[in-house]
C-alpha atoms as a PDB file:
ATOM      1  CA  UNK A   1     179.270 123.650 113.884  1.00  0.00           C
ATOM      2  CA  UNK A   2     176.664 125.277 112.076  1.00  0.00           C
ATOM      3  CA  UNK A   3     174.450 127.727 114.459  1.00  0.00           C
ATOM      4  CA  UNK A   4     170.671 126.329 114.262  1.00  0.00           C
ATOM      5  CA  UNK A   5     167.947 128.772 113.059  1.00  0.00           C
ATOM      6  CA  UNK A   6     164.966 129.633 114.949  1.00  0.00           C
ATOM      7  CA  UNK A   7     161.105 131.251 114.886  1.00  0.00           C
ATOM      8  CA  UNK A   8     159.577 132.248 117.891  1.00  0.00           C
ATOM      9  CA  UNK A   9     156.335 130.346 118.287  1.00  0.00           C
ATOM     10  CA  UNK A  10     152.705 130.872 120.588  1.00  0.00           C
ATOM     11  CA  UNK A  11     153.921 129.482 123.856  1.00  0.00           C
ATOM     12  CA  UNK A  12     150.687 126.511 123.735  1.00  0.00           C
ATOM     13  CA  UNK A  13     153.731 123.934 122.389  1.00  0.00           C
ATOM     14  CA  UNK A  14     154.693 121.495 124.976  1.00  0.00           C
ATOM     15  CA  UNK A  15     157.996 120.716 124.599  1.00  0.00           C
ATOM     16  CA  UNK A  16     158.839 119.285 128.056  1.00  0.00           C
ATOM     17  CA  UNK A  17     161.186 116.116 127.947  1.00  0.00           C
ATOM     18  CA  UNK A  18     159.068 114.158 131.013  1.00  0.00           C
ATOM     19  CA  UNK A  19     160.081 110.777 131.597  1.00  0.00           C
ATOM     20  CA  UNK A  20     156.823 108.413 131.984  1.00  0.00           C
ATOM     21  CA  UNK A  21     155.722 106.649 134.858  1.00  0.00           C
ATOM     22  CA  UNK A  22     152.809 104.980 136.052  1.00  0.00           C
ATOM     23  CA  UNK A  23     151.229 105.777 139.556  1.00  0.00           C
ATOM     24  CA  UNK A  24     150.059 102.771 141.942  1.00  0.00           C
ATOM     25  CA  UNK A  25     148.029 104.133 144.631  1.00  0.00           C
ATOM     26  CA  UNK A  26     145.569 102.665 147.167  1.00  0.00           C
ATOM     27  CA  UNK A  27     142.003 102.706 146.592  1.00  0.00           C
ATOM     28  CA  UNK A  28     139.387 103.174 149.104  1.00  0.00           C
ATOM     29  CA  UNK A  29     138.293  99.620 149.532  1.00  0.00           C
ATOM     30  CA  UNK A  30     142.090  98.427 149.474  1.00  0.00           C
ATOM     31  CA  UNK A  31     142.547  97.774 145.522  1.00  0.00           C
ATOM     32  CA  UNK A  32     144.901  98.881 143.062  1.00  0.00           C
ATOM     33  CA  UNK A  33     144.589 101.714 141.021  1.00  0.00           C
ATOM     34  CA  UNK A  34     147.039 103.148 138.253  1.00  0.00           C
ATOM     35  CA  UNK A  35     147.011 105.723 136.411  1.00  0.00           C
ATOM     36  CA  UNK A  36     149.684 106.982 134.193  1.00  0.00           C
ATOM     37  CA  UNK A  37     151.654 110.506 134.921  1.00  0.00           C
ATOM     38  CA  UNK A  38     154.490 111.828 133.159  1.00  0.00           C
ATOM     39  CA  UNK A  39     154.894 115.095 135.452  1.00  0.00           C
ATOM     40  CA  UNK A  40     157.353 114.221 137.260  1.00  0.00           C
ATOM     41  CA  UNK A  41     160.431 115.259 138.535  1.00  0.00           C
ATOM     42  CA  UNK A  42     163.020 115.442 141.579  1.00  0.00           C
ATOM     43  CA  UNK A  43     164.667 118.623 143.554  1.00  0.00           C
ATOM     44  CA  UNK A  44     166.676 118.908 147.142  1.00  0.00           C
ATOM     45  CA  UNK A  45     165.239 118.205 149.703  1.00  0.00           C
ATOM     46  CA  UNK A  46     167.226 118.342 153.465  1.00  0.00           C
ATOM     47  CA  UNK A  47     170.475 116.995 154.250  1.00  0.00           C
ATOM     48  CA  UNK A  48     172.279 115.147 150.806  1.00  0.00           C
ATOM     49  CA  UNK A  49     168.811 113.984 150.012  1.00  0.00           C
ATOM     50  CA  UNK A  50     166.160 114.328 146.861  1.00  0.00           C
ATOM     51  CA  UNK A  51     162.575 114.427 146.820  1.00  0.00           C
ATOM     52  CA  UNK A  52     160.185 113.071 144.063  1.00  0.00           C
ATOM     53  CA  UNK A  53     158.114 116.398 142.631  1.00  0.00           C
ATOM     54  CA  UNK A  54     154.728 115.037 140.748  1.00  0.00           C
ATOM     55  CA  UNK A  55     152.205 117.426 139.659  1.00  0.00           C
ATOM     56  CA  UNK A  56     148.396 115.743 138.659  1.00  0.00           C
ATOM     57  CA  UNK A  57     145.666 117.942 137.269  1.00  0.00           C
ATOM     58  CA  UNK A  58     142.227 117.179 137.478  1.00  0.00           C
ATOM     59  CA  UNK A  59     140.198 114.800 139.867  1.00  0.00           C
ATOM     60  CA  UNK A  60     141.206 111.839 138.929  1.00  0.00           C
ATOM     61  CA  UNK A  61     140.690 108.801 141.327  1.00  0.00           C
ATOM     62  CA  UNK A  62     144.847 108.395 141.678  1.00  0.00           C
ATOM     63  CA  UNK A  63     145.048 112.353 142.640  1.00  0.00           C
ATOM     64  CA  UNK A  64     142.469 111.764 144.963  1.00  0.00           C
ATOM     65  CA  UNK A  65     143.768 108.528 146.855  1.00  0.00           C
ATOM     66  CA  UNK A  66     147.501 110.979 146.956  1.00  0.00           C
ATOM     67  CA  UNK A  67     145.652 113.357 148.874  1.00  0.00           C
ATOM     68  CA  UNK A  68     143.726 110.890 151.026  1.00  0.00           C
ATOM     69  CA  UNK A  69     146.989 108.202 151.736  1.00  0.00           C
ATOM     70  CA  UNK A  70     150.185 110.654 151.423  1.00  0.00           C
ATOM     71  CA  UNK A  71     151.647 107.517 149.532  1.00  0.00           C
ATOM     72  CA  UNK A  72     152.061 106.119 146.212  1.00  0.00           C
ATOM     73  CA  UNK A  73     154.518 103.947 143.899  1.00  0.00           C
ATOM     74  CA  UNK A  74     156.280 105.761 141.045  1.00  0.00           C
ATOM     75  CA  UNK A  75     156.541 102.825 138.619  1.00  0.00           C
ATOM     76  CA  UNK A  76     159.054 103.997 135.721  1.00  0.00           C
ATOM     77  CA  UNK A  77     157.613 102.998 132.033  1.00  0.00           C
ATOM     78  CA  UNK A  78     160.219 100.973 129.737  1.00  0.00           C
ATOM     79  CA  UNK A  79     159.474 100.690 125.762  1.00  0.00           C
ATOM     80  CA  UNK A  80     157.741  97.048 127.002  1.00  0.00           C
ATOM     81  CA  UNK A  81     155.474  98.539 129.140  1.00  0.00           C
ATOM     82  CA  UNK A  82     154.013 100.519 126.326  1.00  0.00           C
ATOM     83  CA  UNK A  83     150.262  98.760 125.963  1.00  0.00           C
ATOM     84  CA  UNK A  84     150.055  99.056 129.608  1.00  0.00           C
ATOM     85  CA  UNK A  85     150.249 102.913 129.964  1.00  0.00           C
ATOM     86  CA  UNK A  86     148.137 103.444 127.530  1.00  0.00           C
ATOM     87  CA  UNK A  87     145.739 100.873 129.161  1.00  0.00           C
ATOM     88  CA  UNK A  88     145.939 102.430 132.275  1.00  0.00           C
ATOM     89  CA  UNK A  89     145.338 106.246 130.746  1.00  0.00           C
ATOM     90  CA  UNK A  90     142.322 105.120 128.472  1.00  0.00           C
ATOM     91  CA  UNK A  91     140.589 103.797 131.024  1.00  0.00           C
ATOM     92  CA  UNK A  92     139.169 105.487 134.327  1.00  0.00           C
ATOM     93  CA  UNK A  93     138.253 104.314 137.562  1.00  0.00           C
ATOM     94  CA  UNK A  94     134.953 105.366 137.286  1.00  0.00           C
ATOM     95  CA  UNK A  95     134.173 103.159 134.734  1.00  0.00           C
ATOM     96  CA  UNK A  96     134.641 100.116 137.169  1.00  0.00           C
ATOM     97  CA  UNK A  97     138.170  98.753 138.047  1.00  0.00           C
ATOM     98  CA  UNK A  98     141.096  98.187 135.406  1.00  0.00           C
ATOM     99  CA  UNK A  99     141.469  94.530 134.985  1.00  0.00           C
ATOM    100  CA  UNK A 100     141.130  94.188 131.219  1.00  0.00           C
ATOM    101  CA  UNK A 101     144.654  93.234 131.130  1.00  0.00           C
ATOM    102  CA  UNK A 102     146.995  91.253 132.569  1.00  0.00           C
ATOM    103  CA  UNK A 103     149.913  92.775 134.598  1.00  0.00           C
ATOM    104  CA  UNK A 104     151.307  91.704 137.825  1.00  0.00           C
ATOM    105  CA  UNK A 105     151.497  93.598 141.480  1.00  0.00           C
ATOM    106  CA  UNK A 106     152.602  93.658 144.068  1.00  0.00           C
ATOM    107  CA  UNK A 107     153.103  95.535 147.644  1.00  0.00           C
ATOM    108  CA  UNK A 108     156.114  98.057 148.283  1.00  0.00           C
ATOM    109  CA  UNK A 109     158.717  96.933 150.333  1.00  0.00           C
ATOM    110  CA  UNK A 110     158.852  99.618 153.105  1.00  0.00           C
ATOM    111  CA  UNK A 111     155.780 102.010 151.915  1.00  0.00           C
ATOM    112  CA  UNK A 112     152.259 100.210 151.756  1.00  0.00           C
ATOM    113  CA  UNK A 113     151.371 100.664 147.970  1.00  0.00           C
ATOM    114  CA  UNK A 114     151.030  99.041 144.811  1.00  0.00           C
ATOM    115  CA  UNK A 115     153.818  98.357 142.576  1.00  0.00           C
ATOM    116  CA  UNK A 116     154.018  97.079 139.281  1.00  0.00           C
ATOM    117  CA  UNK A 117     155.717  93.538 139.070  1.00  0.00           C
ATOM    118  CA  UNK A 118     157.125  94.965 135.145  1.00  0.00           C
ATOM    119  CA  UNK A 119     158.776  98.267 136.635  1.00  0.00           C
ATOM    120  CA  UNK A 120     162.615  97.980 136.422  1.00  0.00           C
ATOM    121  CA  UNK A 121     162.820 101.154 138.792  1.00  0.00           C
ATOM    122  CA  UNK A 122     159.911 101.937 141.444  1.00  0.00           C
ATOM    123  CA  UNK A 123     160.065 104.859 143.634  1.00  0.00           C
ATOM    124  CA  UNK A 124     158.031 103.978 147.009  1.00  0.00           C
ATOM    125  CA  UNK A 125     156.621 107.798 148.430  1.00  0.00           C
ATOM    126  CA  UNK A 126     155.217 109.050 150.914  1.00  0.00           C
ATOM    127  CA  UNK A 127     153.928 113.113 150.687  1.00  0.00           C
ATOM    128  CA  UNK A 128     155.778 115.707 152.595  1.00  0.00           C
ATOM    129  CA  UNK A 129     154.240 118.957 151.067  1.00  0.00           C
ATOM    130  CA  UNK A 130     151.370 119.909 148.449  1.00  0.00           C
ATOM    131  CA  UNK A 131     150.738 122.902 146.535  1.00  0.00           C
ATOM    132  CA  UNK A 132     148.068 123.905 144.599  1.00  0.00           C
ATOM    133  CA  UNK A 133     148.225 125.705 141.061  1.00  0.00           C
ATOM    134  CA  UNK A 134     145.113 126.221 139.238  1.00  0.00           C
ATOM    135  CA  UNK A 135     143.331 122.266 139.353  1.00  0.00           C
ATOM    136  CA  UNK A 136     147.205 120.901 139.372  1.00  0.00           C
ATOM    137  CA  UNK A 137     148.511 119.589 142.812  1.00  0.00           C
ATOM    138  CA  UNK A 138     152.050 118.875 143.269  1.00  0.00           C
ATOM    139  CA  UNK A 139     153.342 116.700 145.642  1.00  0.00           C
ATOM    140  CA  UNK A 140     156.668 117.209 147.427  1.00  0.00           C
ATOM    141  CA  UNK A 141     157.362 113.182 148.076  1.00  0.00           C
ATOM    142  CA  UNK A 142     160.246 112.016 150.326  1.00  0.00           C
ATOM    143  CA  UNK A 143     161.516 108.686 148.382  1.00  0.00           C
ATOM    144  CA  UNK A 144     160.887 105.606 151.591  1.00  0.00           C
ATOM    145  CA  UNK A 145     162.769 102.807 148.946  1.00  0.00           C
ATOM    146  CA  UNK A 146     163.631 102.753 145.522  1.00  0.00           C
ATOM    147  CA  UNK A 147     163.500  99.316 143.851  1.00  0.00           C
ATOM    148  CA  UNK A 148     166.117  98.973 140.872  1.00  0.00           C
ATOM    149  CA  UNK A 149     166.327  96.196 138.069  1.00  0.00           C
ATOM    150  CA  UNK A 150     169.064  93.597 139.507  1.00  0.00           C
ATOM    151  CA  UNK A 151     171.095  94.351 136.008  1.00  0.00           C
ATOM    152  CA  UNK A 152     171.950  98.257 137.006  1.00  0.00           C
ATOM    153  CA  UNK A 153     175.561  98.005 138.725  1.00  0.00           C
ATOM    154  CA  UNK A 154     175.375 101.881 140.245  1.00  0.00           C
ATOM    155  CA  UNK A 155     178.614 103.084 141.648  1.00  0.00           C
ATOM    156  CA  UNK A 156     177.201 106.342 142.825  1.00  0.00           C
ATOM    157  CA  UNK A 157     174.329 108.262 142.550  1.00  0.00           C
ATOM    158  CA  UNK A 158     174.779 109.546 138.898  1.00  0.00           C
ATOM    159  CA  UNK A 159     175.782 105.935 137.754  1.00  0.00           C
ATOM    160  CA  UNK A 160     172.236 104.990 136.805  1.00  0.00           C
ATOM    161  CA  UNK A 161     172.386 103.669 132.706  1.00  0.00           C
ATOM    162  CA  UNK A 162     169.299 104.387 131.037  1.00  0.00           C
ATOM    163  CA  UNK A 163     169.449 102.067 128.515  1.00  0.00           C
ATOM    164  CA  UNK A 164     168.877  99.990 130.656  1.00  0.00           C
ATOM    165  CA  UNK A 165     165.999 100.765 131.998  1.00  0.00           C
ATOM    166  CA  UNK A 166     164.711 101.419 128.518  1.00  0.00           C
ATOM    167  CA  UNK A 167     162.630 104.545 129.383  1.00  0.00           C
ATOM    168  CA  UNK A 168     159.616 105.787 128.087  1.00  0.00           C
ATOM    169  CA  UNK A 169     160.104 109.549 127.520  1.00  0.00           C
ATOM    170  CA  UNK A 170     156.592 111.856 126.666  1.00  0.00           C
ATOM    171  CA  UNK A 171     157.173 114.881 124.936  1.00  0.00           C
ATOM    172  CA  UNK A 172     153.138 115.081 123.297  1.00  0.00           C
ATOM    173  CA  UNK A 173     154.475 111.748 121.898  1.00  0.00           C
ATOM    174  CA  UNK A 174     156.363 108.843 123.298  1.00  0.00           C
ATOM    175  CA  UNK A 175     159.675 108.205 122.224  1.00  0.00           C
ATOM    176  CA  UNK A 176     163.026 106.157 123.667  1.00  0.00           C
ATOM    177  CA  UNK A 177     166.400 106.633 124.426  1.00  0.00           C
ATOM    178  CA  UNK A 178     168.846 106.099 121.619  1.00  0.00           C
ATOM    179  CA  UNK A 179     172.275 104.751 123.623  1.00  0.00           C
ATOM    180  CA  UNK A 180     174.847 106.369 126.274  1.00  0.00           C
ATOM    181  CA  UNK A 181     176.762 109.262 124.743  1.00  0.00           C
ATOM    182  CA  UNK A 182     179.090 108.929 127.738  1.00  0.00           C
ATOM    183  CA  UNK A 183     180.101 110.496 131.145  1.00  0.00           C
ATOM    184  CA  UNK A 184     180.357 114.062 132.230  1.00  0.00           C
ATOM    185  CA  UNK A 185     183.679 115.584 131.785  1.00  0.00           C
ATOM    186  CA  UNK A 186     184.169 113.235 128.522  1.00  0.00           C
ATOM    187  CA  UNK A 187     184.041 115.861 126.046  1.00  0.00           C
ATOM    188  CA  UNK A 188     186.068 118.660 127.610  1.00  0.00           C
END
């Protein structure tokens, strides 16, 4: 195998491979909002569990109702749900609620937020732990329910097959997965 060549480079390139989701969080007077995010991530949290890390910048109205609520839906983007995240990120909240499209919702099944009736995987969170960098916040969530598509068979926690869900993945650009290469320890 050829070794690749490389040129170091000002580090303003964003080359983070982010999956895409979109948040559903409570407004205010009870509605919807969504907004899409793509920083997010998961680490350890106590005991054999994980917790959803999502960093938002700004003061956007979805940061805003995290702070206010502690909870929020974590809807995962698939290649279909394409026009919808970029709905959702073109238009703010205060320019008057985002209804200019059709989409589906509905309520989490143990946390108290809106979820996206397209989503084949939904996180339902509730906040454990903010910190603040610059005008980012993250949130340290504890993950209440997960709702999967009813085609994933998972046979333990790694057995999750992204194609699947058919992920959005935002890297400055969106782009999808390409097929399953396989399991670890198959190319030893």
């Amino acid at each position: 195998m050829e070794t690749p060549k490389r040129r170091s480079v000002d580090p303003i390139y964003s080359m983070c491979v982010q999956p895409s989701f979109i948040i559903g969080t409570n407004n205010e007077d009870g509605t919807a909002n969504f907004a899409p995010i793509t920083w997010v991530s998961v680490t350890h949290g106590e005991g054999d569990g994980y917790l959803l890390v999502i960093s938002m910048s700004g003061t956007k109205r979805t940061k805003q109702n995290v702070l206010r609520t502690k909870i929020f839906s974590a809807n995962l983007v698939s290649t279909d749900m394409l026009p919808l995240m970029d709905y959702f990120g073109t238009r703010h909240a205060e320019n008057g609620r985002k209804d200019g499209m059709d989409y589906a919702v509905s309520r989490g099944a143990a946390v108290d937020v809106p979820v996206l009736d397209q989503s084949r995987w939904v996180y339902e969170c509730e906040v454990l732990q903010t910190v603040e960098t610059g005008d980012s916040t993250t949130f340290f969530c504890a993950i209440r329910n997960i709702q999967m598509d009813e085609r994933l068979e998972c046979r333990n926690i790694f057995d999750v097959d992204l194609t699947v869900l058919d992920p959005v993945i935002y890297s400055g650009k969106y782009h999808s997965l390409g097929k399953l290469l396989g399991n670890i320890g198959d190319f030893l």
